[in-house]
N, C-alpha and C. Protein backbone atom coordinates (compact mmCIF):
# COMPACT_ATOMS: atom_id res chain seq x y z
N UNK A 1 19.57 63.48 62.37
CA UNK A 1 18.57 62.95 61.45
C UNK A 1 19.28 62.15 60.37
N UNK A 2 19.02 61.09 60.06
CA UNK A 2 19.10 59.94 58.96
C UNK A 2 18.89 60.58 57.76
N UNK A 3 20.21 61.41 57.02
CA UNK A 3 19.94 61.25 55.40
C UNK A 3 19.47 60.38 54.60
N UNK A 4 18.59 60.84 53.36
CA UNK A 4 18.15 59.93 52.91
C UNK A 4 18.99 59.28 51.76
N UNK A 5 18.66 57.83 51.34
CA UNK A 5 19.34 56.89 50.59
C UNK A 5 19.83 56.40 51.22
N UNK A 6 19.92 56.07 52.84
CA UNK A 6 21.03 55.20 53.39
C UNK A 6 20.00 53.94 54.22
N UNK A 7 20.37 52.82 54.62
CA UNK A 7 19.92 51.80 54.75
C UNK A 7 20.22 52.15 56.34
N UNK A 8 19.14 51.53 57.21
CA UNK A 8 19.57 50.95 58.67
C UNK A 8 18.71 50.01 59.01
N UNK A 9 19.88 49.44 60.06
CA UNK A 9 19.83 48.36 60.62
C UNK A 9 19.09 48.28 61.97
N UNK A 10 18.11 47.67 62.49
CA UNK A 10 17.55 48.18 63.72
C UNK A 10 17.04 46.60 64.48
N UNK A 11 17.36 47.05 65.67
CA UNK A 11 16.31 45.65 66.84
C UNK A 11 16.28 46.32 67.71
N UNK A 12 15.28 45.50 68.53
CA UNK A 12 14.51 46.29 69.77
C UNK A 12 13.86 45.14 70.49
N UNK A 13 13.57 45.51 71.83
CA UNK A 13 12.75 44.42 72.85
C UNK A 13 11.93 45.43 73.45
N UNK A 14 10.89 44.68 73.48
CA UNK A 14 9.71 45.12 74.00
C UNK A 14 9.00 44.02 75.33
N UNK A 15 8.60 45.11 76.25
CA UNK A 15 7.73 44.09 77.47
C UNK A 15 6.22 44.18 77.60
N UNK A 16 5.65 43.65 77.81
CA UNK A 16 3.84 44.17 78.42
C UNK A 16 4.02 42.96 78.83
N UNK A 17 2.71 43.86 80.22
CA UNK A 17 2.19 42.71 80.79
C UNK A 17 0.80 43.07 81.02
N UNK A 18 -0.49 41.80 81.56
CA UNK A 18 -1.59 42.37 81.43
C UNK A 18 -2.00 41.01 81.97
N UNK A 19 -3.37 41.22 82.23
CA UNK A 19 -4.30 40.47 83.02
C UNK A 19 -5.31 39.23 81.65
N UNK A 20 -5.15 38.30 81.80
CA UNK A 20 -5.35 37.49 80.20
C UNK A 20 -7.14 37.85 80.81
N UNK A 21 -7.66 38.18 79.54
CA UNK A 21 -8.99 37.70 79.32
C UNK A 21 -9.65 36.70 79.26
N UNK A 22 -8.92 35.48 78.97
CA UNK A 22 -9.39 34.29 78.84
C UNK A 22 -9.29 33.42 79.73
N UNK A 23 -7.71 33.88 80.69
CA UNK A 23 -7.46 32.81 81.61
C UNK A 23 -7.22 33.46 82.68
N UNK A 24 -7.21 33.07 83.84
CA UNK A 24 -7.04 33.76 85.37
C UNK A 24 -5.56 33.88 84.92
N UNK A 25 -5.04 34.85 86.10
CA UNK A 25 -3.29 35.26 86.28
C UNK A 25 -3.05 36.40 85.37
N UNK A 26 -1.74 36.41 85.80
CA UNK A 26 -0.65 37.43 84.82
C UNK A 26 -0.62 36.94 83.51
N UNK A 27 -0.24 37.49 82.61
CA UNK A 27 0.22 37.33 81.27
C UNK A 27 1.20 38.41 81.32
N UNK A 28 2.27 37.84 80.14
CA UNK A 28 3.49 38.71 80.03
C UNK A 28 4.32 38.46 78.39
N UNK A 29 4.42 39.19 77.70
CA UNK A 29 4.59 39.25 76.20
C UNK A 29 5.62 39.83 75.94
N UNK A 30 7.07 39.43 76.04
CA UNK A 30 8.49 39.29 75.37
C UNK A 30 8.31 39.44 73.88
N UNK A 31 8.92 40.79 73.16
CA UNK A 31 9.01 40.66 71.78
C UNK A 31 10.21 41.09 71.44
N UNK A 32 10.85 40.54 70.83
CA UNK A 32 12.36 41.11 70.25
C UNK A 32 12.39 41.53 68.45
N UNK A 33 12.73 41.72 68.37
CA UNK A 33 12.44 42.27 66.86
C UNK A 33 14.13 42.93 65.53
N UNK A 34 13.87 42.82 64.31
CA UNK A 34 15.44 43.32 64.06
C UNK A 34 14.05 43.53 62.61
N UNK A 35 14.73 44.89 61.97
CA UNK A 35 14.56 45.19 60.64
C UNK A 35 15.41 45.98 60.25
N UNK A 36 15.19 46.07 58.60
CA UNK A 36 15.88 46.45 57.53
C UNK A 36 14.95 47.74 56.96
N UNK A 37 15.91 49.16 56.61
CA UNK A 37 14.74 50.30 56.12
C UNK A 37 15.49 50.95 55.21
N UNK A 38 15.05 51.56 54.35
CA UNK A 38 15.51 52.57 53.74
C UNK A 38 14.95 53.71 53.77
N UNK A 39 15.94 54.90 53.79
CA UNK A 39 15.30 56.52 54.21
C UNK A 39 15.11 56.72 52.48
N UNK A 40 14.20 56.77 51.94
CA UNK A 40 14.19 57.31 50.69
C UNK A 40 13.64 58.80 50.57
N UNK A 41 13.01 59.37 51.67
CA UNK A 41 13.09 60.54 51.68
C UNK A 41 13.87 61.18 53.00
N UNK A 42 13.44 62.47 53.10
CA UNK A 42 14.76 63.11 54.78
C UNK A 42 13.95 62.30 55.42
N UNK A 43 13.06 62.63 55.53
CA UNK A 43 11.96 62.38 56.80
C UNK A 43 11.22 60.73 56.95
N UNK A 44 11.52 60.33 56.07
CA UNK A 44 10.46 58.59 55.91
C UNK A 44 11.43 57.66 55.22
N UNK A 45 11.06 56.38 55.91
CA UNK A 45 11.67 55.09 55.58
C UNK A 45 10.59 54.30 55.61
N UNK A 46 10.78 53.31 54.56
CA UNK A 46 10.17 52.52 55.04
C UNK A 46 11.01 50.77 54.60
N UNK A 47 10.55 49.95 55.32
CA UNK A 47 10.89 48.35 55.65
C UNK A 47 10.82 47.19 55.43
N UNK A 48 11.70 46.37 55.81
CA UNK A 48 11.13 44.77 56.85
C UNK A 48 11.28 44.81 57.73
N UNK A 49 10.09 43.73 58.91
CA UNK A 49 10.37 44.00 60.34
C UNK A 49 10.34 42.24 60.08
N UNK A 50 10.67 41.94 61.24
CA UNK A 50 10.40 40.48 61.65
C UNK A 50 10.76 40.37 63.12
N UNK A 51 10.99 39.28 64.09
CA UNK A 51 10.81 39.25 65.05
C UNK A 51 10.18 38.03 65.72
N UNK A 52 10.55 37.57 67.04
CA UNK A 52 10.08 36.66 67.77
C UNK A 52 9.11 36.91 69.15
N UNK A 53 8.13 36.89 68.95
CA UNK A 53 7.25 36.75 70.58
C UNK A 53 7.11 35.54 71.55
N UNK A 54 7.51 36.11 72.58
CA UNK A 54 7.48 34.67 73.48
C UNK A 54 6.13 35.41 74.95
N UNK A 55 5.48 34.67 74.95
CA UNK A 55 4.83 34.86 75.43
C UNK A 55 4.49 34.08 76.73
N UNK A 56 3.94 34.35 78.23
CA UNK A 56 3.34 33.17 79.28
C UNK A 56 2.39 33.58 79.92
N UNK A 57 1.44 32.61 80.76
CA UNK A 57 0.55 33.37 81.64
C UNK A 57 0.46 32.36 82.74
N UNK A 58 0.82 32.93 83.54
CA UNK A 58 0.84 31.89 84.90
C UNK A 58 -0.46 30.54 84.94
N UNK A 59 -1.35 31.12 83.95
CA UNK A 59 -2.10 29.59 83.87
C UNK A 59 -2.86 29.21 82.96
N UNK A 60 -1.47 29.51 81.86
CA UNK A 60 -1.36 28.84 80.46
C UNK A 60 -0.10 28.31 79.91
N UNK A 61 -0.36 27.87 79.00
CA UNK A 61 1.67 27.73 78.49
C UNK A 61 2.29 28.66 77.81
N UNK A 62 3.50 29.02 77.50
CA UNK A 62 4.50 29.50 76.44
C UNK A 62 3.86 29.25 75.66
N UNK A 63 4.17 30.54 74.85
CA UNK A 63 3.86 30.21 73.63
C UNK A 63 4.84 30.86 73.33
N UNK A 64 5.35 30.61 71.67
CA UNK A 64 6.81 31.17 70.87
C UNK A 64 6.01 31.85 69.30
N UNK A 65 6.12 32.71 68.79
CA UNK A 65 5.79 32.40 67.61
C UNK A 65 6.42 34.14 66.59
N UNK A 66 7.00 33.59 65.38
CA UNK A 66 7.80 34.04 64.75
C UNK A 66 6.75 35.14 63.75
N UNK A 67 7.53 36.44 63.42
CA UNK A 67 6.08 37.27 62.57
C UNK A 67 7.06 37.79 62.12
N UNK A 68 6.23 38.46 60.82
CA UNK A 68 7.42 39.48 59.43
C UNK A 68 5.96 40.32 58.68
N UNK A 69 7.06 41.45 58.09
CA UNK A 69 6.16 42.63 57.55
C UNK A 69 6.42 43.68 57.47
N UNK A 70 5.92 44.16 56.32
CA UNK A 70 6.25 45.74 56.13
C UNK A 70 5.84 46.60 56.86
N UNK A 71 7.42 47.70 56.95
CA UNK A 71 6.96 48.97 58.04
C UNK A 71 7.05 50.43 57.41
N UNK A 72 6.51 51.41 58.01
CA UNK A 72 7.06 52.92 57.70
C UNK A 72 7.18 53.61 58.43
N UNK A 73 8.46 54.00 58.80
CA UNK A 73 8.52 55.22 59.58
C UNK A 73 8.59 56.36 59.22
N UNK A 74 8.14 57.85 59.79
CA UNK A 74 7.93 58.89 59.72
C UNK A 74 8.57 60.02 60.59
N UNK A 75 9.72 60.69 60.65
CA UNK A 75 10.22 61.23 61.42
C UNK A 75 9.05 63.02 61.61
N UNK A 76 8.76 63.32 63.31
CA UNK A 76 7.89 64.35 62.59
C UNK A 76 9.11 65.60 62.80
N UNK A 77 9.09 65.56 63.88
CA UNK A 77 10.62 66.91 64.22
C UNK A 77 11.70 66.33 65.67
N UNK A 78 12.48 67.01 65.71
CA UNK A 78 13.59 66.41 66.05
C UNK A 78 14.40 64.66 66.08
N UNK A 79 14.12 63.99 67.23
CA UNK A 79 14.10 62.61 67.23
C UNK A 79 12.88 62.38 67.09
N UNK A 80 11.57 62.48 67.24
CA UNK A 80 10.64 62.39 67.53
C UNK A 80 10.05 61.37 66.43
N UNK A 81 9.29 60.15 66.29
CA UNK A 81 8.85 59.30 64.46
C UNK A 81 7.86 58.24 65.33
N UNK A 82 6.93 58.37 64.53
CA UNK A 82 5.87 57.36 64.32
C UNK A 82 6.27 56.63 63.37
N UNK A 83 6.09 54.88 63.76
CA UNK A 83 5.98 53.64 63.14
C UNK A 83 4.65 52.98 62.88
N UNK A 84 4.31 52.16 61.82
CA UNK A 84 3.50 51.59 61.39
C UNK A 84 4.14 50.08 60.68
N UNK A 85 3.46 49.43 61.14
CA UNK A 85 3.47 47.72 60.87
C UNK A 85 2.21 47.06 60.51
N UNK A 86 2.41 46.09 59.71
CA UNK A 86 1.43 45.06 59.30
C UNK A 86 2.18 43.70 59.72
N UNK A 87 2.02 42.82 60.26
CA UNK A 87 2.78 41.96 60.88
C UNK A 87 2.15 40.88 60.53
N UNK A 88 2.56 39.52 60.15
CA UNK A 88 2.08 37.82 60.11
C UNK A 88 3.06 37.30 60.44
N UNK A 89 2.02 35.67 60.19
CA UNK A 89 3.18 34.65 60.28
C UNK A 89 1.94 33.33 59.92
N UNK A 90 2.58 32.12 59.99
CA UNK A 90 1.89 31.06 59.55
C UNK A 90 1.00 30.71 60.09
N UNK A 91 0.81 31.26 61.27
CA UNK A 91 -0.39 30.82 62.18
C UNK A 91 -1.53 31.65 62.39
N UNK A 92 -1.90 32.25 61.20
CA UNK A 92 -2.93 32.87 60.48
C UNK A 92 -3.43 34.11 61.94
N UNK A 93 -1.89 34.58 62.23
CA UNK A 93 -1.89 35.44 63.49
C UNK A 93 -1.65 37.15 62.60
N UNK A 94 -2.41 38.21 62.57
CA UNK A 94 -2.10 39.52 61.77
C UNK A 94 -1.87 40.08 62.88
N UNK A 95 -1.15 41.20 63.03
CA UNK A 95 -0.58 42.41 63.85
C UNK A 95 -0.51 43.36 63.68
N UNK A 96 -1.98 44.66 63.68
CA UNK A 96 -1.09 45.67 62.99
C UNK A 96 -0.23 46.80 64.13
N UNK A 97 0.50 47.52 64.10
CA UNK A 97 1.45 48.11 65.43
C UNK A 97 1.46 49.01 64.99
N UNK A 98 1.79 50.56 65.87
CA UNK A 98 2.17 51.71 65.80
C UNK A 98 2.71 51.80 67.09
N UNK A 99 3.80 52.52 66.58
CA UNK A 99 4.90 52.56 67.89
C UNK A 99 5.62 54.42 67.66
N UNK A 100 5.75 55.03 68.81
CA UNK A 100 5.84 56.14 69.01
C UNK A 100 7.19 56.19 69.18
N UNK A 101 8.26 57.19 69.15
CA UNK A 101 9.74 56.84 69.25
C UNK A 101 10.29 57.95 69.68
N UNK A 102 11.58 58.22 70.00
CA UNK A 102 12.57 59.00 69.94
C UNK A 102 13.45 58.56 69.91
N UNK A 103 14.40 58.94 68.44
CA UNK A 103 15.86 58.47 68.56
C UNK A 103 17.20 59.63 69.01
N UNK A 104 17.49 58.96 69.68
CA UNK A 104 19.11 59.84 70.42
C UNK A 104 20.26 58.88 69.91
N UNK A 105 20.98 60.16 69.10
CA UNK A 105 21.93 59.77 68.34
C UNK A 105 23.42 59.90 68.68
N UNK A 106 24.05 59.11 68.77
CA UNK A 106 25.37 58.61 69.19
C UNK A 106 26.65 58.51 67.87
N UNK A 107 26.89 59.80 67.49
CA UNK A 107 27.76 59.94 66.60
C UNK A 107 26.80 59.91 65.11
N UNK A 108 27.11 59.58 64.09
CA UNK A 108 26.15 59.38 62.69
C UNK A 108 25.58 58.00 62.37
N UNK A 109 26.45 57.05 63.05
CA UNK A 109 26.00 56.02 63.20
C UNK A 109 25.04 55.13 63.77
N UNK A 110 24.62 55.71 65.07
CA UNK A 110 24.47 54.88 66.58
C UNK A 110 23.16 55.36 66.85
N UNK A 111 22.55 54.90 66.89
CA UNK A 111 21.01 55.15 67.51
C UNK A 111 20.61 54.46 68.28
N UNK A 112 20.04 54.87 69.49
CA UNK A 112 19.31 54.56 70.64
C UNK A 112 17.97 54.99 70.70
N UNK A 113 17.22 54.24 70.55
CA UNK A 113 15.48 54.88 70.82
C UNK A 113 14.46 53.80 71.63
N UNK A 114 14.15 54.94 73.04
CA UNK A 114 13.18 54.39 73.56
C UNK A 114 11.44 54.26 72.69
N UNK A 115 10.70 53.38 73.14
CA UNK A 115 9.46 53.29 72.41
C UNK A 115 8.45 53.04 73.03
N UNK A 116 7.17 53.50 72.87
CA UNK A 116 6.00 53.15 73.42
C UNK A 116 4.94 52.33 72.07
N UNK A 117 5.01 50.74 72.11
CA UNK A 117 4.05 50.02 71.22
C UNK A 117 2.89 49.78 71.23
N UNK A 118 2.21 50.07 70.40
CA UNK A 118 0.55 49.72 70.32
C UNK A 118 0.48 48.38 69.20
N UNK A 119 -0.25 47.44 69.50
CA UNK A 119 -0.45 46.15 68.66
C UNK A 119 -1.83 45.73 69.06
N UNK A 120 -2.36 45.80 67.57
CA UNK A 120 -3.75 44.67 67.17
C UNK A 120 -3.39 43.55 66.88
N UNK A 121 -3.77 42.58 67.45
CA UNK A 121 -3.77 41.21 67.66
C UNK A 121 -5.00 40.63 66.94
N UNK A 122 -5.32 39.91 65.90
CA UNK A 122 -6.31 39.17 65.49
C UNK A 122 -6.02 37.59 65.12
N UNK A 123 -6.25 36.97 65.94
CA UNK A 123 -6.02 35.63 66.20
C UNK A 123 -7.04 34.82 65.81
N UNK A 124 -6.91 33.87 64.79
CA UNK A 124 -8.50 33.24 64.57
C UNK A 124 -9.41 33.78 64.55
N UNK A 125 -9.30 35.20 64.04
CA UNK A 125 -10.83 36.04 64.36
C UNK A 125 -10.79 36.54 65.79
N UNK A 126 -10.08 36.21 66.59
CA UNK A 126 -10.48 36.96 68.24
C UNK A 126 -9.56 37.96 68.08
N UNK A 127 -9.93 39.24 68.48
CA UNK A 127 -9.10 40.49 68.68
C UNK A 127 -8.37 40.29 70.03
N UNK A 128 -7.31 40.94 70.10
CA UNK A 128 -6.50 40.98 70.91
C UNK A 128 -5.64 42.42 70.83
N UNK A 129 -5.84 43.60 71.93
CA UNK A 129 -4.74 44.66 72.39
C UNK A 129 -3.81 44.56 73.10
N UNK A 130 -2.43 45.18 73.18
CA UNK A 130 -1.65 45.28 73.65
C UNK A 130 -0.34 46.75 73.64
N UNK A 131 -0.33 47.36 74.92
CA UNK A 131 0.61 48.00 75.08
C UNK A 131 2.21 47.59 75.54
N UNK A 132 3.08 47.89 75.11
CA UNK A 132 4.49 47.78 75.33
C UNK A 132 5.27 48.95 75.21
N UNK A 133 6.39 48.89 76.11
CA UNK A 133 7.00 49.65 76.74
C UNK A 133 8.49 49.11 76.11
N UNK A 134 9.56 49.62 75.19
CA UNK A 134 10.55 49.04 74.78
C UNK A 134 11.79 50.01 75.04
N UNK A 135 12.63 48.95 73.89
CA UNK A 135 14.55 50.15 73.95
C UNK A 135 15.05 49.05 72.24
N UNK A 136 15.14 50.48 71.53
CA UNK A 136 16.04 49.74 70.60
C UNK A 136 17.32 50.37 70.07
N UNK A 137 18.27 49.63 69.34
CA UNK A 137 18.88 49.99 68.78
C UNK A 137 19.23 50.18 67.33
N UNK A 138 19.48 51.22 66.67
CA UNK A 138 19.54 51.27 65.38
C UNK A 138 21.13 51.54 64.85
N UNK A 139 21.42 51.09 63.33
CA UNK A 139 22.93 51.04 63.00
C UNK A 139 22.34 51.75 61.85
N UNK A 140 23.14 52.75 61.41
CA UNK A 140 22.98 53.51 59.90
C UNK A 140 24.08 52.64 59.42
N UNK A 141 23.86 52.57 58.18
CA UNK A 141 24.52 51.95 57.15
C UNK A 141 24.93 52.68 55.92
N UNK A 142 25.98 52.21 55.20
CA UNK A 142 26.77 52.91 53.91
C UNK A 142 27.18 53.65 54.08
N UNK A 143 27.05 55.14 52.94
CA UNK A 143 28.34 56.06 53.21
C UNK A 143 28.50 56.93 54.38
C-alpha cells in the first residue's frame, strides 16, 4: 500500500470494442492515458489524468482526440481501489469514468494494475457508453 504524502506516477492502455450505434461495423477505442496523484491520506489520492483516444469503425474514420481531468482514487482493502474521473477537452466532449483496479506491487516502487473501465461519453449532447478492459503501470515517487 502507497503511504501517504508521496506522489505517483501512472499510465495505462485501455481497449473496447463494440458495435457503433450510428454506423454499421465494428468500432474499436484505443485509450492511453498517464497521470499525476497524491496519496494525502493511507487510503485516497487524488489527481491529473490526461490522455489520448484514438478511435475507428470499419465504416467511419479515425478519430484522435486529446482529454484531461481530475481524478480520485480510493483504495478499499488489499490492492483492491476504485477510480473516478471527470474528463474534457476542446471539443466540448465530457467523460465521466470509474475504473475498478488491483494493484500488484513490485518492490515499493513498481506497480502493475490490471483494470476494468466504465466511461460516459456526452458528445454534443448524444450520450455515449463504454466498457474497457486495460493494464497500467504506476511509479511511486520521493522518499
Amino acid at each position: 500500500m502507497v503511504k501517504k504524502n508521496h506522489f505517483i506516477l501512472g499510465t495505462g492502455i485501455a481497449l473496447s470494442g463494440n458495435n457503433d450505434a450510428f454506423q454499421s461495423g465494428f468500432a474499436y477505442d484505443l485509450k492511453a492515458a498517464i497521470s499525476i496523484e497524491y496519496h494525502f491520506w493511507e487510503r485516497t489520492s487524488i489527481g491529473i489524468k490526461g490522455g489520448l483516444s484514438n478511435a475507428k469503425s470499419f465504416s467511419g474514420p479515425r478519430t484522435s482526440q486529446y482529454y484531461a481531468g481530475p481524478m480520485i482514487r480510493q483504495y478499499l482493502f488489499w490492492g483492491l481501489n476504485v477510480q473516478g474521473a471527470y474528463l474534457f477537452n476542446k471539443n466540448d466532449i465530457h467523460i465521466v469514468q470509474g475504473i475498478l483496479a488491483y494493484s500488484f506491487y513490485s518492490g515499493t516502487r513498481f506497480i502493475i494494475e490490471p483494470y476494468l473501465e466504465y466511461g460516459h461519453e456526452v458528445v454534443n449532447k448524444v450520450n455515449d457508453d463504454y466498457l474497457a478492459g486495460g493494464i497500467g503501470l504506476r511509479f511511486v515517487l520521493g522518499r
